[in-house]
Protein backbone atom coordinates (compact mmCIF):
# COMPACT_ATOMS: atom_id res chain seq x y z
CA UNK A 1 6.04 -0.40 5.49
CA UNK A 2 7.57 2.27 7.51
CA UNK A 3 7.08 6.13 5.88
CA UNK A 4 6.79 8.04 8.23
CA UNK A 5 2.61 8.57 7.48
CA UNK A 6 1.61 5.41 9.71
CA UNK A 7 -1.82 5.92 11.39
CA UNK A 8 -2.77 3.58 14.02
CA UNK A 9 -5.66 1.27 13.72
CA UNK A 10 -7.21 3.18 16.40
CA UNK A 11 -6.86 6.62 14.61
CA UNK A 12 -8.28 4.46 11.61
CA UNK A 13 -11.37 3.69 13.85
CA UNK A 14 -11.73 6.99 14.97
CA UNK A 15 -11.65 8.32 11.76
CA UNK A 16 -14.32 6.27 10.34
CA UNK A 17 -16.60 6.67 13.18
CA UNK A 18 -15.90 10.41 14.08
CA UNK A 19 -14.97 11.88 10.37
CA UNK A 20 -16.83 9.65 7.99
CA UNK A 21 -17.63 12.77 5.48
CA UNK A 22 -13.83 12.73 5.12
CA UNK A 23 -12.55 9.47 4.91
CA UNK A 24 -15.55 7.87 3.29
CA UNK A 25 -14.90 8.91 -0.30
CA UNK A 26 -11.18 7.85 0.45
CA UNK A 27 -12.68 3.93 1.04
CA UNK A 28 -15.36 4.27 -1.42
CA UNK A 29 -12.71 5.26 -4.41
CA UNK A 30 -9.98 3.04 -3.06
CA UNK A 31 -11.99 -0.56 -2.03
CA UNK A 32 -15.90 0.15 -2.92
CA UNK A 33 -16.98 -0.16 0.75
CA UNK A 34 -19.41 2.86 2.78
CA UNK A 35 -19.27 3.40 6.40
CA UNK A 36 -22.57 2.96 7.87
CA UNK A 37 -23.75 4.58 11.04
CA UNK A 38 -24.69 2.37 13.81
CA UNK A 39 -25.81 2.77 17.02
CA UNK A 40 -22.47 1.09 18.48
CA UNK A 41 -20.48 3.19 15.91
CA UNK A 42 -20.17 1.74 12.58
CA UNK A 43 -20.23 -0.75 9.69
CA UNK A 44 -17.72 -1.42 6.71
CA UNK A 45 -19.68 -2.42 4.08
CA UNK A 46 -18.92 -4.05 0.58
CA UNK A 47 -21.47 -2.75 -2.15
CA UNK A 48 -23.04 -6.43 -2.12
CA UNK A 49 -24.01 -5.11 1.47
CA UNK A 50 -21.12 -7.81 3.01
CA UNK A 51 -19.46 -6.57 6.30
CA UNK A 52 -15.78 -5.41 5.39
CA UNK A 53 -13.21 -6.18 7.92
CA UNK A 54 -11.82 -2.99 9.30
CA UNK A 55 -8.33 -4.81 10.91
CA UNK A 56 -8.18 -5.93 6.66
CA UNK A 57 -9.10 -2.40 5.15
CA UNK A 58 -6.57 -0.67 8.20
CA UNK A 59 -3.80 -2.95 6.99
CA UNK A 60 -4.38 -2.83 3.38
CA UNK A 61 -4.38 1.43 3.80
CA UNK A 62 -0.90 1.01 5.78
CA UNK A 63 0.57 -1.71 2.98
CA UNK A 64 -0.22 1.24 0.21
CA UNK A 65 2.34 3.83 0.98
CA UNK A 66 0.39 6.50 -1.41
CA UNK A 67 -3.08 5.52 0.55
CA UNK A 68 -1.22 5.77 3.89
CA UNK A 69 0.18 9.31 2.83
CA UNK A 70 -3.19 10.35 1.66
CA UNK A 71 -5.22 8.97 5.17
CA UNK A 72 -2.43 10.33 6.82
CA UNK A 73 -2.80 14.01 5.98
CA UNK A 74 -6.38 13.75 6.36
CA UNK A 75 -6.15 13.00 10.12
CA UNK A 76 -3.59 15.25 10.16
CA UNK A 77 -5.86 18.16 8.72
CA UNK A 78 -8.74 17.26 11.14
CA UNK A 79 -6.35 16.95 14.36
CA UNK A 80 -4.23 19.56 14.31
């Protein structure tokens, strides 16, 4: 869906790995997953402790044009 308030799944890493006090309450509230800190970066995680996709979370964000506004201005707010 195009809006305008696309992030790329890139920025969506980045975000997770770089700015998880910021956009982990955003996945917590909107799909009950945590980002966990790894030596290679990070982990999606379900609350059953089950490794969340990130390509699947990224694309579900971008499908949900209120979610994509709200991850948008987030980045936006830390990047600018």
């Amino acid at each position: 869906m195009r809006t305008g308030y696309e992030i790329s799944f890139e920025d969506f890493l980045r975000l997770c790995s770089d700015h998880s006090d910021e956009s982990a309450p955003l996945l917590s509230s909107w799909f009950q997953i945590q980002i966990e800190k790894t030596r290679q970066g990070f982990l999606l995680r379900d609350n059953k402790g089950s490794e969340a996709d990130p390509v699947k979370i990224h694309q579900a964000i971008q499908a949900d044009p209120e979610r994509q506004s709200t991850i948008y201005r987030v980045a936006m707010t830390l990047w600018r």
